[in-house]
Protein backbone atom coordinates (compact mmCIF):
# COMPACT_ATOMS: atom_id res chain seq x y z
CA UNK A 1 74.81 68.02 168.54
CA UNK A 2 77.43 66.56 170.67
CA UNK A 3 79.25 63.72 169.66
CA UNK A 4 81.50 63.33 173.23
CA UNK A 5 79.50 60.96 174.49
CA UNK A 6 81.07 59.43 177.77
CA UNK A 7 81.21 55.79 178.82
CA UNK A 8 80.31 54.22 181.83
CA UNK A 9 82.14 52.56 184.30
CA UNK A 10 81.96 49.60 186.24
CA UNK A 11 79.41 47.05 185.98
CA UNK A 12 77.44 49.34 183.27
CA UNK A 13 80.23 49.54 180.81
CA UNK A 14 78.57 47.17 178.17
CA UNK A 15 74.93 48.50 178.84
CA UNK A 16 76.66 51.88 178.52
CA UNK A 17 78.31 50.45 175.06
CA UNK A 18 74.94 49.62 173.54
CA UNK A 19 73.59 52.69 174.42
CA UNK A 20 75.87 54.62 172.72
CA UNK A 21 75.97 51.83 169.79
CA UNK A 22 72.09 52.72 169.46
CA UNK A 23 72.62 56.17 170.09
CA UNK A 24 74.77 56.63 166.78
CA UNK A 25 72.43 54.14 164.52
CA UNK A 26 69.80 56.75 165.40
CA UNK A 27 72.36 59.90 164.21
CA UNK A 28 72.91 57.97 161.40
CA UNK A 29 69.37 56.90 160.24
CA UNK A 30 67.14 59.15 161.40
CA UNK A 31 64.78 60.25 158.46
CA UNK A 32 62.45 62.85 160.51
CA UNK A 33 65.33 65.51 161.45
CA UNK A 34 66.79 66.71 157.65
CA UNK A 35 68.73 69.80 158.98
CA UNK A 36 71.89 69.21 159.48
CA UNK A 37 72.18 65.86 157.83
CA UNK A 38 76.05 66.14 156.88
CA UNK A 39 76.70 67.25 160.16
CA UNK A 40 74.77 64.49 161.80
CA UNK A 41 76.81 61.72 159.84
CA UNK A 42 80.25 63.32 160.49
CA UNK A 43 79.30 63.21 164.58
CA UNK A 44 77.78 59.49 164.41
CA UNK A 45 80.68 58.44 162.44
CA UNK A 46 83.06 59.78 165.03
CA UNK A 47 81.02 57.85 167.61
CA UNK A 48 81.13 54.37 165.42
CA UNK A 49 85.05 54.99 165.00
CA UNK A 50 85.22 55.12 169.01
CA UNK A 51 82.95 52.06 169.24
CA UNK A 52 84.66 50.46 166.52
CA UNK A 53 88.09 50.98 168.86
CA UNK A 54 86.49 50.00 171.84
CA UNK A 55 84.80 46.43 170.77
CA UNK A 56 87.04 45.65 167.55
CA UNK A 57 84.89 42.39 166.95
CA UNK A 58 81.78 43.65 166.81
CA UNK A 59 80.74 44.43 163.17
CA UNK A 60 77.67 46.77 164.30
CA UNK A 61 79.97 49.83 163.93
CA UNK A 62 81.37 48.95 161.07
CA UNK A 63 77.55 49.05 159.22
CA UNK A 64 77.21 52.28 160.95
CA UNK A 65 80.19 53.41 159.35
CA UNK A 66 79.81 52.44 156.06
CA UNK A 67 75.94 54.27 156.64
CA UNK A 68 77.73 58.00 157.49
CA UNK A 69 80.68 57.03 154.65
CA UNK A 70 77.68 56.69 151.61
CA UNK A 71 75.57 59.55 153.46
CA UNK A 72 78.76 61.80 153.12
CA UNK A 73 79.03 61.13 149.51
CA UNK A 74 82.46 58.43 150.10
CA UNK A 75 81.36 55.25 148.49
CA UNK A 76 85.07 53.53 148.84
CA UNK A 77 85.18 54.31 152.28
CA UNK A 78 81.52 52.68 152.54
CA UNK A 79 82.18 49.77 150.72
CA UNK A 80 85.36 49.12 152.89
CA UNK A 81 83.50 49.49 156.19
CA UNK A 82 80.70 47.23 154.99
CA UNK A 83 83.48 44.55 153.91
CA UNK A 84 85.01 45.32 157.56
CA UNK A 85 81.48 44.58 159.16
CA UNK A 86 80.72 40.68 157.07
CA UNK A 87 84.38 40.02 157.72
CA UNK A 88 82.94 40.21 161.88
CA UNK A 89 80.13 38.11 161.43
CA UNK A 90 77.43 41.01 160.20
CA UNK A 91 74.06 38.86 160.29
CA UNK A 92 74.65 36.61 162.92
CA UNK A 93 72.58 36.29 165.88
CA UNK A 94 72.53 38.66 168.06
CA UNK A 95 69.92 40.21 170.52
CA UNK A 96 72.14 42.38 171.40
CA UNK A 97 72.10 44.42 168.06
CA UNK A 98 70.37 47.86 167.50
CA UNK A 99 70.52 47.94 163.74
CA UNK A 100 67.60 49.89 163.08
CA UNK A 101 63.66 48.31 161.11
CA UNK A 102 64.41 44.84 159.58
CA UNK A 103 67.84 43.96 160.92
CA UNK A 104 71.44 43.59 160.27
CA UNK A 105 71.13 41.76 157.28
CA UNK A 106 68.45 43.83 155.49
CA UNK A 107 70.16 47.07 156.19
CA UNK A 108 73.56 45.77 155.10
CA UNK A 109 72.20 44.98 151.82
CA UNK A 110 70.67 47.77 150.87
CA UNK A 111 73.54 49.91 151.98
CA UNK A 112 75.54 47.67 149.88
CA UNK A 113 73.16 48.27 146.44
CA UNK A 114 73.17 51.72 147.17
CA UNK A 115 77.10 51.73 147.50
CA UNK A 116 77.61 49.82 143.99
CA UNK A 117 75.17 51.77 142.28
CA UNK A 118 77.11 55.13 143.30
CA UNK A 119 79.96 53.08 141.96
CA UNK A 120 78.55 52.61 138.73
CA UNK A 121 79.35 48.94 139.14
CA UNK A 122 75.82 47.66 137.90
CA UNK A 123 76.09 44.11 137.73
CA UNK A 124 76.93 43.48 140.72
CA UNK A 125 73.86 45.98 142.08
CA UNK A 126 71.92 43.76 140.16
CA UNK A 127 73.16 40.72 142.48
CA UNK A 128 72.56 42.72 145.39
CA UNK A 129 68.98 43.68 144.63
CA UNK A 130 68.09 39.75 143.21
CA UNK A 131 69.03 38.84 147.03
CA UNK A 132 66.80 41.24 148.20
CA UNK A 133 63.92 39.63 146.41
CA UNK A 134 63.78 36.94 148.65
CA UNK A 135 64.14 38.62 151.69
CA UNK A 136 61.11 39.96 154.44
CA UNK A 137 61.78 43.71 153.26
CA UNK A 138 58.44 45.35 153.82
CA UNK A 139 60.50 47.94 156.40
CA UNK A 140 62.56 48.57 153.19
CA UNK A 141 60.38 48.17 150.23
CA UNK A 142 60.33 51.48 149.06
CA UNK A 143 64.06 51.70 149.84
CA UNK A 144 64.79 48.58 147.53
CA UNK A 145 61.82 49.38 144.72
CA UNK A 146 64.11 52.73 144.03
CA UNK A 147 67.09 51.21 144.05
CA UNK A 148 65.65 48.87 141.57
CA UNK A 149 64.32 51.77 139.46
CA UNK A 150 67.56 53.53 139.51
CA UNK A 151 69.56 50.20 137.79
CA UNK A 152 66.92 50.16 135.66
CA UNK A 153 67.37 53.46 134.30
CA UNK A 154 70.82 53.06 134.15
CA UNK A 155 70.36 50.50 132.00
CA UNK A 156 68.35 51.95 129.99
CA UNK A 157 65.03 49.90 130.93
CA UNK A 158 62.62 52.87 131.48
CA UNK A 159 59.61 50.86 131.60
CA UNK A 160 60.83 48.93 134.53
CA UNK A 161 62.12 51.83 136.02
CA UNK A 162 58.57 53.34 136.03
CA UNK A 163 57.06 50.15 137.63
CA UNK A 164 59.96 50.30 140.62
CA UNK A 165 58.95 53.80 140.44
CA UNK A 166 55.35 53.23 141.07
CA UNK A 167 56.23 50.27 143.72
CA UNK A 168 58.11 52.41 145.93
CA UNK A 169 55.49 55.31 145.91
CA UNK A 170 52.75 53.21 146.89
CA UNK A 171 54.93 51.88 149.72
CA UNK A 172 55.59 55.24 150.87
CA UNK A 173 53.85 58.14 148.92
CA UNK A 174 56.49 60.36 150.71
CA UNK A 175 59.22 58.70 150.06
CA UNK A 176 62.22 61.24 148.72
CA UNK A 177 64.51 59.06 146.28
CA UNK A 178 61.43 57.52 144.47
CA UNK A 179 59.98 61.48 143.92
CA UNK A 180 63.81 62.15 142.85
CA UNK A 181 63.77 58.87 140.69
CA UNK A 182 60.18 59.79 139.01
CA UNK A 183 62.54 63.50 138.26
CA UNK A 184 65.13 61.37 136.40
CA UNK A 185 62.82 59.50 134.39
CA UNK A 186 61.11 62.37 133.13
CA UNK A 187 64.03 64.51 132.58
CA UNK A 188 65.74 60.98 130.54
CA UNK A 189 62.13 61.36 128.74
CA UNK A 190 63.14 64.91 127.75
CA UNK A 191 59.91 66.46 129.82
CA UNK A 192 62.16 68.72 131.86
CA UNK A 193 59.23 70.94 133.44
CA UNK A 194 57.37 67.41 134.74
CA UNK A 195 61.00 66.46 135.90
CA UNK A 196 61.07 69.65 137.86
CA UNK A 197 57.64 69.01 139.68
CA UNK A 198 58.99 65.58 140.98
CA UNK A 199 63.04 67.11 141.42
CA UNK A 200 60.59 70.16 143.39
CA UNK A 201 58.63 67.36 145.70
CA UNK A 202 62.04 65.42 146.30
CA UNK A 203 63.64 68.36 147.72
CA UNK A 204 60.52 69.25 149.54
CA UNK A 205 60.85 66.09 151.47
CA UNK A 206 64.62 66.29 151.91
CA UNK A 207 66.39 69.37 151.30
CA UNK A 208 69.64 68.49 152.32
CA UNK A 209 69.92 65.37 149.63
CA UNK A 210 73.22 66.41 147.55
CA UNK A 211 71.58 64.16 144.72
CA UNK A 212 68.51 66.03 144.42
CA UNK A 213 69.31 69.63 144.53
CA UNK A 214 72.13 68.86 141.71
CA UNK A 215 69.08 67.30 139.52
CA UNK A 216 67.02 70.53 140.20
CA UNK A 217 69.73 72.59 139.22
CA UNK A 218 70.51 71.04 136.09
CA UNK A 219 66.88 70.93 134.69
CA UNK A 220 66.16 74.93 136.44
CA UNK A 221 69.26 76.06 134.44
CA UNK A 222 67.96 74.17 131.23
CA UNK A 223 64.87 75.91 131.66
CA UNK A 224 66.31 79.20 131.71
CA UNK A 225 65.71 79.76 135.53
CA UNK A 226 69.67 80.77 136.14
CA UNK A 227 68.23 82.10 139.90
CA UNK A 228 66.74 79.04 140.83
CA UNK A 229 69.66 77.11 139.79
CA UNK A 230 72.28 79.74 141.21
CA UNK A 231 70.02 78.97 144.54
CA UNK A 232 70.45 75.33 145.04
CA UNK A 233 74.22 75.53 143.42
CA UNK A 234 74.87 77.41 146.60
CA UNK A 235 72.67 75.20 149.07
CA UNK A 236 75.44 72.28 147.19
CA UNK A 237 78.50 74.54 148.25
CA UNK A 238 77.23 74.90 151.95
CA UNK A 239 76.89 70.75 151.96
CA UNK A 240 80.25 70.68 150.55
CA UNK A 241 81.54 72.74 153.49
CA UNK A 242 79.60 70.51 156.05
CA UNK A 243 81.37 67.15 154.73
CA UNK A 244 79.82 66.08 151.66
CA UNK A 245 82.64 64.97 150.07
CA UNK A 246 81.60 62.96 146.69
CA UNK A 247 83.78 64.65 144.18
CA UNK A 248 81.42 63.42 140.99
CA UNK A 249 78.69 65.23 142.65
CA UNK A 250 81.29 68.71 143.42
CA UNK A 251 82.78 68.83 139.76
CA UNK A 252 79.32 68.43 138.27
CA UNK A 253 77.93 71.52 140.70
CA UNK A 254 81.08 73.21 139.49
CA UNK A 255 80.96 72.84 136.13
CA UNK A 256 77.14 73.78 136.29
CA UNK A 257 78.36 77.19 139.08
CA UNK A 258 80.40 77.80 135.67
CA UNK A 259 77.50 77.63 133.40
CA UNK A 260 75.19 79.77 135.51
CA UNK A 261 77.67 82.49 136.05
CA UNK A 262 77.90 82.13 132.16
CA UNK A 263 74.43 82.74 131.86
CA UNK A 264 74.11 85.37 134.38
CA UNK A 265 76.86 87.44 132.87
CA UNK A 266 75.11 87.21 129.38
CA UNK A 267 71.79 88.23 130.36
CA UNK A 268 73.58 91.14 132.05
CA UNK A 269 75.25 91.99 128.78
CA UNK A 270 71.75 91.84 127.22
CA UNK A 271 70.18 94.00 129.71
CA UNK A 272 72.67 96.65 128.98
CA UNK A 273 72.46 96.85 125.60
C-alpha cells in the first residue's frame, strides 16, 4: 500500500490533484478489500492531510478525513474534519468532486449520523437521520436504515429497530452493520445463541469491523466459549496495533481480555482438581 503518491507538474498539476483526491476516496471507501482496513484509513488519511495542505479551500479532503477519523475509531477528530469540510462549502456544485455513490451531501450526512451516534449524542442523530428522509438515498439506504435501527435501539424502541433492521437487509442482504444490528437486537432480547448467528454472519462479511468482533466476544464468553472469545479479543489487539484507536471500544476488549483470562485460569483450576 503506498501512500507517497507524487504530484504532477506543469500543466497536469490539478488533473494530477483530482487523481490523487479520487485515489484516497477509494482507500477510504472501498467495501470489497476488508484486509487491512485500519491500515488503509491511516494511508488515505495521510493522503487527504497532503491534499488538505495543498488546496486549503477545498472541503473534499476534509470529508475524506473525517471518513478515515470514524473508520479509525476517533469520532472528535471526525466530527471536527466534517465541521472543517461545511465550513468550505461541502455540497456545493462541483463537477469536479469524486465523493464516491450519491454525492457530497449524502455521504456527509451519513458520516455525520454515524459520528453522533458513536458519540452517544442521540438527539441530534435523530436530526441527522430526519434529513436523510427526504433525501435521493437509494446508494445509501441500507447505510441510513441501520443507522436508524441503531438510535432506535438505543432508545429503547426495539420494534422500530427491527423494521430498520429488516429495511436495510432487503436493500442489501449482505450488508455487515444491519447483520451486526440484527446481533444486538437479539442479544438486548436476551437470545444470545441467535445473537451469535447474526454477530457470526457480520464478521463473515467484515472481519476487520472493531464493533463486531467486540459483540461476538461478549456473547461467545457469555456462552461459555472462553476460546472463541480469547480468539477475536486478540484479532481486537492486532486492530489496536494497526490504528484503531477508539478507547470505549479498547477498555471494553480489556476488561473482557480480563474476564477470559479469569475464566481460563478457573477452568484450569478445575481440570486439575
Amino acid at each position: 500500500m503506498n501512500c507517497d503518491t507524487p504530484s504532477a507538474g506543469g500543466g497536469a498539476e490539478q488533473d494530477a490533484y483530482e487523481g490523487r483526491l479520487a485515489e484516497a476516496f477509494e482507500l477510504a471507501t472501498d467495501r470489497s478489500d476488508r484486509a487491512g482496513r485500519h491500515r488503509r484509513f491511516g494511508c488515505a488519511l495521510a493522503l487527504f492531510d497532503r491534499l488538505a495542505v495543498e488546496e486549503p479551500a477545498r472541503p473534499e479532503p476534509r470529508l475524506g478525513e473525517a471518513i478515515c477519523e470514524l473508520g479509525l475509531g476517533r469520532p472528535y477528530r471526525a466530527r471536527q474534519a466534517l465541521a472543517a469540510a461545511r465550513s468550505r462549502g461541502l455540497g456545493a456544485a462541483n463537477d469536479r468532486s469524486p465523493a464516491p455513490e450519491a454525492g457530497e451531501a449524502l455521504l456527509a450526512d451519513v458520516v455525520e449520523a454515524e459520528i453522533l451516534l458513536e458519540l452517544a449524542q442521540l438527539d441530534a442523530a435523530r436530526m441527522v437521520l430526519d434529513r436523510l428522509v427526504g433525501q435521493d438515498g437509494e446508494a445509501r439506504a441500507a447505510d441510513v436504515h441501520t443507522l436508524n435501527g441503531r438510535l432506535e435501539l438505543a432508545q429503547g424502541e426495539v420494534a422500530a429497530a427491527v423494521r430498520h433492521m429488516g429495511g436495510a437487509l432487503a436493500h442489501d442482504a449482505d450488508h455487515p452493520p444491519a447483520h451486526h444490528l440484527r446481533g444486538e437486537i437479539w442479544a438486548a432480547s436476551g437470545d444470545l445463541r441467535t445473537a451469535l448467528n447474526a454477530y457470526d454472519r457480520a464478521v463473515a462479511l467484515d472481519p476487520e469491523a472493531p464493533a463486531f468482533r467486540l459483540s461476538r466476544a461478549r456473547v461467545r464468553l457469555d456462552l461459555g466459549d472462553v476460546d472463541g472469545a480469547s480468539a477475536d479479543l486478540a484479532v481486537l489487539e492486532r486492530m489496536f496495533a494497526e490504528g484503531f484507536a477508539d478507547p470505549v471500544c479498547i477498555a471494553a476488549a480489556r476488561t473482557l481480555g480480563a474476564a477470559a483470562e479469569a475464566a481460563a485460569r478457573g477452568r484450569r483450576n478445575d481440570g486439575d482438581r
